[in-house]
PDB file of N, CA and C in Angstrom:
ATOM      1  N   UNK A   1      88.787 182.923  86.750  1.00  0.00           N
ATOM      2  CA  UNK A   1      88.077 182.954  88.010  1.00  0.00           C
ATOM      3  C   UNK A   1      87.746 184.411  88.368  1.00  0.00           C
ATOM      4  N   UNK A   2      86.794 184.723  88.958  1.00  0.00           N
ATOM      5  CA  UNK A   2      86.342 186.162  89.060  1.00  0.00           C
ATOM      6  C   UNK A   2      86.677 186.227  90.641  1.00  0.00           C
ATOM      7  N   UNK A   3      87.519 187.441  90.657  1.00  0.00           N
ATOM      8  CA  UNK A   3      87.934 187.735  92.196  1.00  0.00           C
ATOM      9  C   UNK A   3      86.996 188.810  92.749  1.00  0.00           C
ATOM     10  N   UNK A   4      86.454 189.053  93.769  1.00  0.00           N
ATOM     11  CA  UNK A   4      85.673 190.228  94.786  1.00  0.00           C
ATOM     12  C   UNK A   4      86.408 190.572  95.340  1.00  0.00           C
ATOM     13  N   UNK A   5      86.963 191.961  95.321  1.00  0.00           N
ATOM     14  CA  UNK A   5      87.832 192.644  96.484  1.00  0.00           C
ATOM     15  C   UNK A   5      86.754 193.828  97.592  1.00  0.00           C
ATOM     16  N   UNK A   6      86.693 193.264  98.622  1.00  0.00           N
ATOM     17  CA  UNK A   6      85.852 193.723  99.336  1.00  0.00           C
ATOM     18  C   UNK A   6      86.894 194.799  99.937  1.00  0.00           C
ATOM     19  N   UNK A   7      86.729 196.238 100.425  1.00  0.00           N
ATOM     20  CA  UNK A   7      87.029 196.940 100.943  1.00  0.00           C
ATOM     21  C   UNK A   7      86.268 197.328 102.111  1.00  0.00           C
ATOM     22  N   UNK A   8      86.173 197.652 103.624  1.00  0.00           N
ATOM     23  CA  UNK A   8      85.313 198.534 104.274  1.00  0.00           C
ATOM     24  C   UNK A   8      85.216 199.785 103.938  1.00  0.00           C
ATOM     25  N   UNK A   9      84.329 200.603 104.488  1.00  0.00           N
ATOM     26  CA  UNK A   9      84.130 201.872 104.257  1.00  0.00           C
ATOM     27  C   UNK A   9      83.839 202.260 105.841  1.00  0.00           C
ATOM     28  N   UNK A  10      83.849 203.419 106.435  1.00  0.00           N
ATOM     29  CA  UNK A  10      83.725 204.023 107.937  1.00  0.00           C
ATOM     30  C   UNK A  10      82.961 204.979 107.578  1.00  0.00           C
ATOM     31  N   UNK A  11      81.973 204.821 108.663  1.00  0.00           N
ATOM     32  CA  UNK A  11      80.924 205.610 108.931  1.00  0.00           C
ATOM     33  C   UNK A  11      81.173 206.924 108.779  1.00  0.00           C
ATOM     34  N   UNK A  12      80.974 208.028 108.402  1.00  0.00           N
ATOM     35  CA  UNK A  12      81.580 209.385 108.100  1.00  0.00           C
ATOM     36  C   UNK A  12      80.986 210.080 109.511  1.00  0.00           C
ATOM     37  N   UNK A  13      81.836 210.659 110.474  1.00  0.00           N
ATOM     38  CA  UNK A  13      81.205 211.387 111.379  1.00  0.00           C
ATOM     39  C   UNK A  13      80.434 212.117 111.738  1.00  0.00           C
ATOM     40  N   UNK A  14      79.815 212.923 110.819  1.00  0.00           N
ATOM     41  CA  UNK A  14      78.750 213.422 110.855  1.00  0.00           C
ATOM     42  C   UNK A  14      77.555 212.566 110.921  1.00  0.00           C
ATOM     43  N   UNK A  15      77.181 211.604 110.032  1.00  0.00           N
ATOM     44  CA  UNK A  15      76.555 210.716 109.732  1.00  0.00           C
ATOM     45  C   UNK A  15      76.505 210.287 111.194  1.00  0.00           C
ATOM     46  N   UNK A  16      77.247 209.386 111.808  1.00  0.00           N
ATOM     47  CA  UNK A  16      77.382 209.141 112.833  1.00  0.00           C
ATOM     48  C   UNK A  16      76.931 209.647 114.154  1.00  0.00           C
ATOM     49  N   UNK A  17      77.184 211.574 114.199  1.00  0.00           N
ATOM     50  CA  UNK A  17      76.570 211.747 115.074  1.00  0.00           C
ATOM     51  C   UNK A  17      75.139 211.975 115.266  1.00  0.00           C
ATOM     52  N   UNK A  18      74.773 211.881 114.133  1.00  0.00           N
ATOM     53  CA  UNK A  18      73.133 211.833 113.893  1.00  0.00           C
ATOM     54  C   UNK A  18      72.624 211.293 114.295  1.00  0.00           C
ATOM     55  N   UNK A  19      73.172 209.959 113.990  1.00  0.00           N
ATOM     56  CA  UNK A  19      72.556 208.482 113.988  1.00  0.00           C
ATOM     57  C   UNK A  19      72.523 208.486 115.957  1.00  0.00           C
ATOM     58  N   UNK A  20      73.592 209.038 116.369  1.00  0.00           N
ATOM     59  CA  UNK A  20      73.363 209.090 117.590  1.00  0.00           C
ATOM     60  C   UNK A  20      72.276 209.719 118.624  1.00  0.00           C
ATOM     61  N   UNK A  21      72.508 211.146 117.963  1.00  0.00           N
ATOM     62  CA  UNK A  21      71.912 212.301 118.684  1.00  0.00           C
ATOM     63  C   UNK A  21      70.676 211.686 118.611  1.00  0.00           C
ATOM     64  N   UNK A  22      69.378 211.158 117.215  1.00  0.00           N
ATOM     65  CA  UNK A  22      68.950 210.543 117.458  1.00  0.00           C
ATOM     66  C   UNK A  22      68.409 209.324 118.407  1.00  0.00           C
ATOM     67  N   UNK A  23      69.198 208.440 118.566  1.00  0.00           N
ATOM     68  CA  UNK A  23      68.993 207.767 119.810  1.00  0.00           C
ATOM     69  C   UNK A  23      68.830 208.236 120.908  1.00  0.00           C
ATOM     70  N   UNK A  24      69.902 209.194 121.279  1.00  0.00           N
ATOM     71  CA  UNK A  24      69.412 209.846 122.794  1.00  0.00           C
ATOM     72  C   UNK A  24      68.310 209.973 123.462  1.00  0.00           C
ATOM     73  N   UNK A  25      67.280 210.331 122.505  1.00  0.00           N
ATOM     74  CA  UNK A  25      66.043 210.993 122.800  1.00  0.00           C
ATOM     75  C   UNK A  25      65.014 209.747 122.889  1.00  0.00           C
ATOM     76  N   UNK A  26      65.642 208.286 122.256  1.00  0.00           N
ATOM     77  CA  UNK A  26      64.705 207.298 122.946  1.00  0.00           C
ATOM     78  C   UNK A  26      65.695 206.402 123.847  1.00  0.00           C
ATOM     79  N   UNK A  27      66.663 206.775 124.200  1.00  0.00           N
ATOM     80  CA  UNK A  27      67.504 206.237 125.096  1.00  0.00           C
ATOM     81  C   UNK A  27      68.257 204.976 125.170  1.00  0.00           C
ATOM     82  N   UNK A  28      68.530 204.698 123.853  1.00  0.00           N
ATOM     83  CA  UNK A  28      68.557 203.127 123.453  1.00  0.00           C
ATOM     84  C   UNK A  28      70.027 203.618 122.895  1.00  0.00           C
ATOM     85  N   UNK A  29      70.558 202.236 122.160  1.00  0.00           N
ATOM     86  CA  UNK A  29      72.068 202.390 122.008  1.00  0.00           C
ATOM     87  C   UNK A  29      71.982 201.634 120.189  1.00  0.00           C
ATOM     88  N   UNK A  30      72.805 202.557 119.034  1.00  0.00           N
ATOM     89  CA  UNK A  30      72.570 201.758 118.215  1.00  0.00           C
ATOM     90  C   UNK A  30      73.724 200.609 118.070  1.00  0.00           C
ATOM     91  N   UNK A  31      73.414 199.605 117.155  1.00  0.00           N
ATOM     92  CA  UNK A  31      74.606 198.837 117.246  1.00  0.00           C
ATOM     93  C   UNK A  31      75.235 199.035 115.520  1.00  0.00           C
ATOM     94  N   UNK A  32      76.164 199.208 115.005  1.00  0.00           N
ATOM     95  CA  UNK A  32      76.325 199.848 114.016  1.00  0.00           C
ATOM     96  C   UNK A  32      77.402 198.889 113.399  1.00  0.00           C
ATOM     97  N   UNK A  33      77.438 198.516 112.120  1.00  0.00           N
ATOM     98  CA  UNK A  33      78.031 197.428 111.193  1.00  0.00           C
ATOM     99  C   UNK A  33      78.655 198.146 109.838  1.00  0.00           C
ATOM    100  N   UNK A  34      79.812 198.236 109.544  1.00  0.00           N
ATOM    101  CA  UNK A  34      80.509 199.355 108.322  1.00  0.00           C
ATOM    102  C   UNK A  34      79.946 198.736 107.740  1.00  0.00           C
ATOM    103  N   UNK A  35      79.512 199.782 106.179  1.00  0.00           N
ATOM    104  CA  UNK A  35      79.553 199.130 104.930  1.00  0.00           C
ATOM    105  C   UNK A  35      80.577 198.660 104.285  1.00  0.00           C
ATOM    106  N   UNK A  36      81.002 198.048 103.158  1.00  0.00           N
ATOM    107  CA  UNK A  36      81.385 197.915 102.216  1.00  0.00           C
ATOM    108  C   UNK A  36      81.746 198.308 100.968  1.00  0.00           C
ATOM    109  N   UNK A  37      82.952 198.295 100.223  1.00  0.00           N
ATOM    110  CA  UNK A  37      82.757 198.534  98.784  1.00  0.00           C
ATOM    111  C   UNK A  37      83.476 197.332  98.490  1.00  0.00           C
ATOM    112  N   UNK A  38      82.548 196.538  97.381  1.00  0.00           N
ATOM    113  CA  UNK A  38      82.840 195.360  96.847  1.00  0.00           C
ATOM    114  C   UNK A  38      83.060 195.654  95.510  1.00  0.00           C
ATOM    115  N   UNK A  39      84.309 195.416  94.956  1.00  0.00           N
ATOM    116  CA  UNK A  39      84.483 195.531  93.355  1.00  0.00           C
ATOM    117  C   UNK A  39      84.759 193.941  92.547  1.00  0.00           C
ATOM    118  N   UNK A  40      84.625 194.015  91.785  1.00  0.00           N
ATOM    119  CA  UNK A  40      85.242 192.989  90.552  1.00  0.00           C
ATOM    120  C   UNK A  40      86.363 193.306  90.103  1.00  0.00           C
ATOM    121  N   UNK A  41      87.246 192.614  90.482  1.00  0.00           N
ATOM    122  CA  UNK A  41      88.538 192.613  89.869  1.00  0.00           C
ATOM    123  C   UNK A  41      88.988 192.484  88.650  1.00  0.00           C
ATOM    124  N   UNK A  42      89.771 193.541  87.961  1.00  0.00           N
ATOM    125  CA  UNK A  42      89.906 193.393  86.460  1.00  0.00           C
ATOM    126  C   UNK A  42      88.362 193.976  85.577  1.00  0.00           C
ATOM    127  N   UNK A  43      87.535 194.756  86.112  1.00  0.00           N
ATOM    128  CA  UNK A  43      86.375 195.228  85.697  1.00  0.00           C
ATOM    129  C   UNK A  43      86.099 196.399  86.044  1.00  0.00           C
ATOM    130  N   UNK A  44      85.029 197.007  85.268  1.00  0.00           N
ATOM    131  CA  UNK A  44      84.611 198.253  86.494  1.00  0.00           C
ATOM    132  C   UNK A  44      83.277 198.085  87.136  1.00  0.00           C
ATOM    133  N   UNK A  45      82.569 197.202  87.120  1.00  0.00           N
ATOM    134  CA  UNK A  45      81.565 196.273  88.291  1.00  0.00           C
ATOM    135  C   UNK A  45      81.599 196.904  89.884  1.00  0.00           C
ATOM    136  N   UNK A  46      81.226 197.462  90.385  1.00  0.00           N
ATOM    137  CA  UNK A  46      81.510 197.852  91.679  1.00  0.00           C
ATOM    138  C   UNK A  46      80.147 198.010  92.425  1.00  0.00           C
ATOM    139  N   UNK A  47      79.992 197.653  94.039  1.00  0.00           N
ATOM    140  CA  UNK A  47      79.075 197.693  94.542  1.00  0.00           C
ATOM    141  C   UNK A  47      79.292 198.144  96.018  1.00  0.00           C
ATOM    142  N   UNK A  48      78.562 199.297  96.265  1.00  0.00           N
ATOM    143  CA  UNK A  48      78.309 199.812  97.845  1.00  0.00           C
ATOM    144  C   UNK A  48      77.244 199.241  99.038  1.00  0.00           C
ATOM    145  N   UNK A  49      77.997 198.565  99.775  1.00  0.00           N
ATOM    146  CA  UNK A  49      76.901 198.155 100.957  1.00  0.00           C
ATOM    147  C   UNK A  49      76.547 199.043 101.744  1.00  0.00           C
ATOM    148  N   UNK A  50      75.231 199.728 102.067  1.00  0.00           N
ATOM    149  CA  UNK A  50      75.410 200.128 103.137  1.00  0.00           C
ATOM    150  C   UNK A  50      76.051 200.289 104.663  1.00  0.00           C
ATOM    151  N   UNK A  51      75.819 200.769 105.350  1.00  0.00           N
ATOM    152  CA  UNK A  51      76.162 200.352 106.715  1.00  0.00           C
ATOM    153  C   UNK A  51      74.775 200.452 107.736  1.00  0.00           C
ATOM    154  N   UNK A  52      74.517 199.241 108.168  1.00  0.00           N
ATOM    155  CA  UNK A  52      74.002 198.441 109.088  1.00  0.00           C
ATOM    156  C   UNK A  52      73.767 199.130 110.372  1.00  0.00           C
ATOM    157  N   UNK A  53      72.390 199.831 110.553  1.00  0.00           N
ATOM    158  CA  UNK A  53      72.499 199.753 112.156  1.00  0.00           C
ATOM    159  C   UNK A  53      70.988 199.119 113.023  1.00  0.00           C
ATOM    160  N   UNK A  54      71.015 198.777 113.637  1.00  0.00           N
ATOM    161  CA  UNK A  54      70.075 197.606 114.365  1.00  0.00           C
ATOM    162  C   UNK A  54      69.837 198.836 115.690  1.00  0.00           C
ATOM    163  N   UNK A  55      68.688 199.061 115.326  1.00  0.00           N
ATOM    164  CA  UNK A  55      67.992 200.142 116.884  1.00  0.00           C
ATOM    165  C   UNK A  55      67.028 199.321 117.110  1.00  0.00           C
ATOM    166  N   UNK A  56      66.720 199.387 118.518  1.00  0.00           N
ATOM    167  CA  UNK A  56      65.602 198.879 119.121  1.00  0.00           C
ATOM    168  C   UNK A  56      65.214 197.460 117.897  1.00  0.00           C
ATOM    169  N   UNK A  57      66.239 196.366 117.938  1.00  0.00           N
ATOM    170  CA  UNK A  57      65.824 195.392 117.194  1.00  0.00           C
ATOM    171  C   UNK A  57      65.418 195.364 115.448  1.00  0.00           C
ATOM    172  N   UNK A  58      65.483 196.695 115.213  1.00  0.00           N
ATOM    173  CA  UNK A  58      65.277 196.779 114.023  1.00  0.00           C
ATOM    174  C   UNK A  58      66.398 197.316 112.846  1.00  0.00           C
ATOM    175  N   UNK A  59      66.450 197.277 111.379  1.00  0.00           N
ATOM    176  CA  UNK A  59      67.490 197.380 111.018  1.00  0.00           C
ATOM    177  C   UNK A  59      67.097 198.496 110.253  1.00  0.00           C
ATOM    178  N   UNK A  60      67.829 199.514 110.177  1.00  0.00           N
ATOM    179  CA  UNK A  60      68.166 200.615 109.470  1.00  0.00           C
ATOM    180  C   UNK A  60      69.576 200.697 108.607  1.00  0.00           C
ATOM    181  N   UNK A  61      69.592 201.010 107.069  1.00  0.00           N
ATOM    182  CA  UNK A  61      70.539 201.233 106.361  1.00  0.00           C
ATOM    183  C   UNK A  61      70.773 202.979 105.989  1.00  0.00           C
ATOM    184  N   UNK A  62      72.447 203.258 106.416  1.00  0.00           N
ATOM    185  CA  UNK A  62      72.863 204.559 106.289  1.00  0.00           C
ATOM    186  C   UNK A  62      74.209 204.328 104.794  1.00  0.00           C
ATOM    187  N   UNK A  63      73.757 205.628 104.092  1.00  0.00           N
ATOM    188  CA  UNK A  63      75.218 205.869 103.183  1.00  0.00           C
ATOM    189  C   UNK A  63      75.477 207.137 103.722  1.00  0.00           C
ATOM    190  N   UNK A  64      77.077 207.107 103.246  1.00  0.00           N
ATOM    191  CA  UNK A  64      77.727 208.265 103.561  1.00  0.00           C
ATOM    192  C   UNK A  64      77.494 209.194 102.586  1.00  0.00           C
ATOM    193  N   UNK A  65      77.412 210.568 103.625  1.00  0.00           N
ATOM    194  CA  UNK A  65      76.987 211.790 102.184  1.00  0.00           C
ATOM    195  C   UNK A  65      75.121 211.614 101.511  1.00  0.00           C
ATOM    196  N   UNK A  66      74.548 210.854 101.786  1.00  0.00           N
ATOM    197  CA  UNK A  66      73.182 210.833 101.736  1.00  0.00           C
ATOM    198  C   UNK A  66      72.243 211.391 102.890  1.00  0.00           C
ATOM    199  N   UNK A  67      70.994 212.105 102.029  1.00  0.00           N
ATOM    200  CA  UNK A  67      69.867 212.737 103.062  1.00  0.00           C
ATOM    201  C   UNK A  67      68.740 211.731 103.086  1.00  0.00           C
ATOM    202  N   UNK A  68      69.426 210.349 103.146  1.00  0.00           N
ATOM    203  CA  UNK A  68      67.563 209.160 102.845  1.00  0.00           C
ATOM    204  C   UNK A  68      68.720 208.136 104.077  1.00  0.00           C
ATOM    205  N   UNK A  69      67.545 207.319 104.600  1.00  0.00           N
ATOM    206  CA  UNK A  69      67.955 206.271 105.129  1.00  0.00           C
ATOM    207  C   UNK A  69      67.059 205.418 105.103  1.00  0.00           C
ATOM    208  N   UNK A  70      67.160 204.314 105.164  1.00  0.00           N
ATOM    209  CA  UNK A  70      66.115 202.946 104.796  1.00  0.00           C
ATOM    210  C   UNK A  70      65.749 201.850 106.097  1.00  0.00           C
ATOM    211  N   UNK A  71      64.686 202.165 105.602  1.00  0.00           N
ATOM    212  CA  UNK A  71      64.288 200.987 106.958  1.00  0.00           C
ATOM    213  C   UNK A  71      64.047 199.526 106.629  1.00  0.00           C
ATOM    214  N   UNK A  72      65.104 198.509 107.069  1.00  0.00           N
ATOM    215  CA  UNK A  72      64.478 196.883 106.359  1.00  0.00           C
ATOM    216  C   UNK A  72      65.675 196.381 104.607  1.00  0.00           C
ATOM    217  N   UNK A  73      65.113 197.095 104.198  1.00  0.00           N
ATOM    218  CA  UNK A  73      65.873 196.894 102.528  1.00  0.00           C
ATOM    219  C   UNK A  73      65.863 198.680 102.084  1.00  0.00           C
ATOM    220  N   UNK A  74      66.261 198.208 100.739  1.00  0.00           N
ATOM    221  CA  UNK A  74      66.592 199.404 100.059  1.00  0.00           C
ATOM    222  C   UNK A  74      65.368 200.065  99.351  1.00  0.00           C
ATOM    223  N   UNK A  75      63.980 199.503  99.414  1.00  0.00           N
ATOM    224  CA  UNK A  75      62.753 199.959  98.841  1.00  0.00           C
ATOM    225  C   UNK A  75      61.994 201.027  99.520  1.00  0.00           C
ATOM    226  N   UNK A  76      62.214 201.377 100.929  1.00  0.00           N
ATOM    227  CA  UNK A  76      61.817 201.804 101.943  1.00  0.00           C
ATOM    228  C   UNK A  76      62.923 203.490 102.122  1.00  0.00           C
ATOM    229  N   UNK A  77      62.422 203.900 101.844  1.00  0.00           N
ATOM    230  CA  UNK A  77      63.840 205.196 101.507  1.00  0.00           C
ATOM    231  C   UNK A  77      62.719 206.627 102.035  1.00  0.00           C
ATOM    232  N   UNK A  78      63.840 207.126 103.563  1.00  0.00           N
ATOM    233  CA  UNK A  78      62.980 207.534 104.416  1.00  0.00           C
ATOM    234  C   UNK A  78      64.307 209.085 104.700  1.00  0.00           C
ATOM    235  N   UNK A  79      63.654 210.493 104.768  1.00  0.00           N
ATOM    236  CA  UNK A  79      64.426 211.275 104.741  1.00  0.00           C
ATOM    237  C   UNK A  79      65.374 211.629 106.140  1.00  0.00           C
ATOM    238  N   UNK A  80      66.594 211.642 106.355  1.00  0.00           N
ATOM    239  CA  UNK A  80      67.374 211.186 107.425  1.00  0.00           C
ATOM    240  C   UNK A  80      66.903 212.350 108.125  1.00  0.00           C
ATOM    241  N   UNK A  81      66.243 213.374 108.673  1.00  0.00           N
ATOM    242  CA  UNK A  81      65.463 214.517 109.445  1.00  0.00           C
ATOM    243  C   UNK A  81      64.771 213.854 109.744  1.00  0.00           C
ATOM    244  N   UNK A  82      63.795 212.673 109.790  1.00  0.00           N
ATOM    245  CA  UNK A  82      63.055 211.773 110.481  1.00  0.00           C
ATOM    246  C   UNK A  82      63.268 210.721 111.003  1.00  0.00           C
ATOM    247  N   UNK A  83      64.980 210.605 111.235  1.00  0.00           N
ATOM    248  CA  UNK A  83      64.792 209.644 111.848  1.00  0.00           C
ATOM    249  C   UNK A  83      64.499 209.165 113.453  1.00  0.00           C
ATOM    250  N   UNK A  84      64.635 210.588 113.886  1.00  0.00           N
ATOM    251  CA  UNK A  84      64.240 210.407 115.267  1.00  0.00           C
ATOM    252  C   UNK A  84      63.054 209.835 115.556  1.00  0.00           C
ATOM    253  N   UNK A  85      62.025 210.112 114.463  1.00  0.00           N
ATOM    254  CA  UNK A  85      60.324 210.130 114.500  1.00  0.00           C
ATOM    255  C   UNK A  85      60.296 208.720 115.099  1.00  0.00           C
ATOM    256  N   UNK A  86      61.082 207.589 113.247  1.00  0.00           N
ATOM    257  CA  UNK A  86      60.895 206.250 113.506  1.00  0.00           C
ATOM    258  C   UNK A  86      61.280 205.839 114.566  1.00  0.00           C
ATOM    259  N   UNK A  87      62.401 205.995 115.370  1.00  0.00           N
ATOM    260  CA  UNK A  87      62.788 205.114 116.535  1.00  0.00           C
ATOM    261  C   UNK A  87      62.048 205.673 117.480  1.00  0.00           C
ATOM    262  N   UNK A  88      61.747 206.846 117.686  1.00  0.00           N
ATOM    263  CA  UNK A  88      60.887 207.193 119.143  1.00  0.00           C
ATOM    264  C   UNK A  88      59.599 206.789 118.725  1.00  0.00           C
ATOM    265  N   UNK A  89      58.988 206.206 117.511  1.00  0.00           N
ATOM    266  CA  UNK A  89      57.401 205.590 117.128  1.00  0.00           C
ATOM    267  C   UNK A  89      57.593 203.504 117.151  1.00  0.00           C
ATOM    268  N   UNK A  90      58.833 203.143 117.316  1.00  0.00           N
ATOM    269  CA  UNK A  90      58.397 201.756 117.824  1.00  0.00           C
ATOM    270  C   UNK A  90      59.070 201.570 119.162  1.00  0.00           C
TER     271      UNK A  90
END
């Protein structure tokens, strides 16, 4: 039987206050969901979820230690210095 050991992962603070300072400036609040690290047990198979944040109705994906953040899915890969742009443009 193949086991998944899901672990959380926490937002790294910096990361975090970005994601904030950002918001300020359109005055909204994000709502923010940890990622994940999901492994295969007995393998070396391993997989990183992002972490989840929902601004103004929309979903944005953050990793820790990365300068990209994604808007929607993972195809969309947007440099984290803009993210103020996107949320103060919808």
């Amino acid at each position: 039987m193949i086991r998944i050991v899901k672990r959380k992962l926490a937002v790294e603070k910096e990361l975090l206050s970005k994601i904030e300072w950002a918001c300020t400036f359109s005055n909204c609040e994000p709502k923010i969901k940890n990622g994940n690290l999901r492994m295969v047990e007995k393998t070396n198979i391993a997989y990183v979820e992002p972490h989840s944040v929902v601004i103004k109705e929309k979903l944005y994906l953050f990793f820790n230690e990365h300068e990209y953040f994604y808007i929607g899915n993972l195809a969309n890969k947007i440099p984290l210095s803009k993210l103020r742009d996107f949320i103060s443009g919808n």
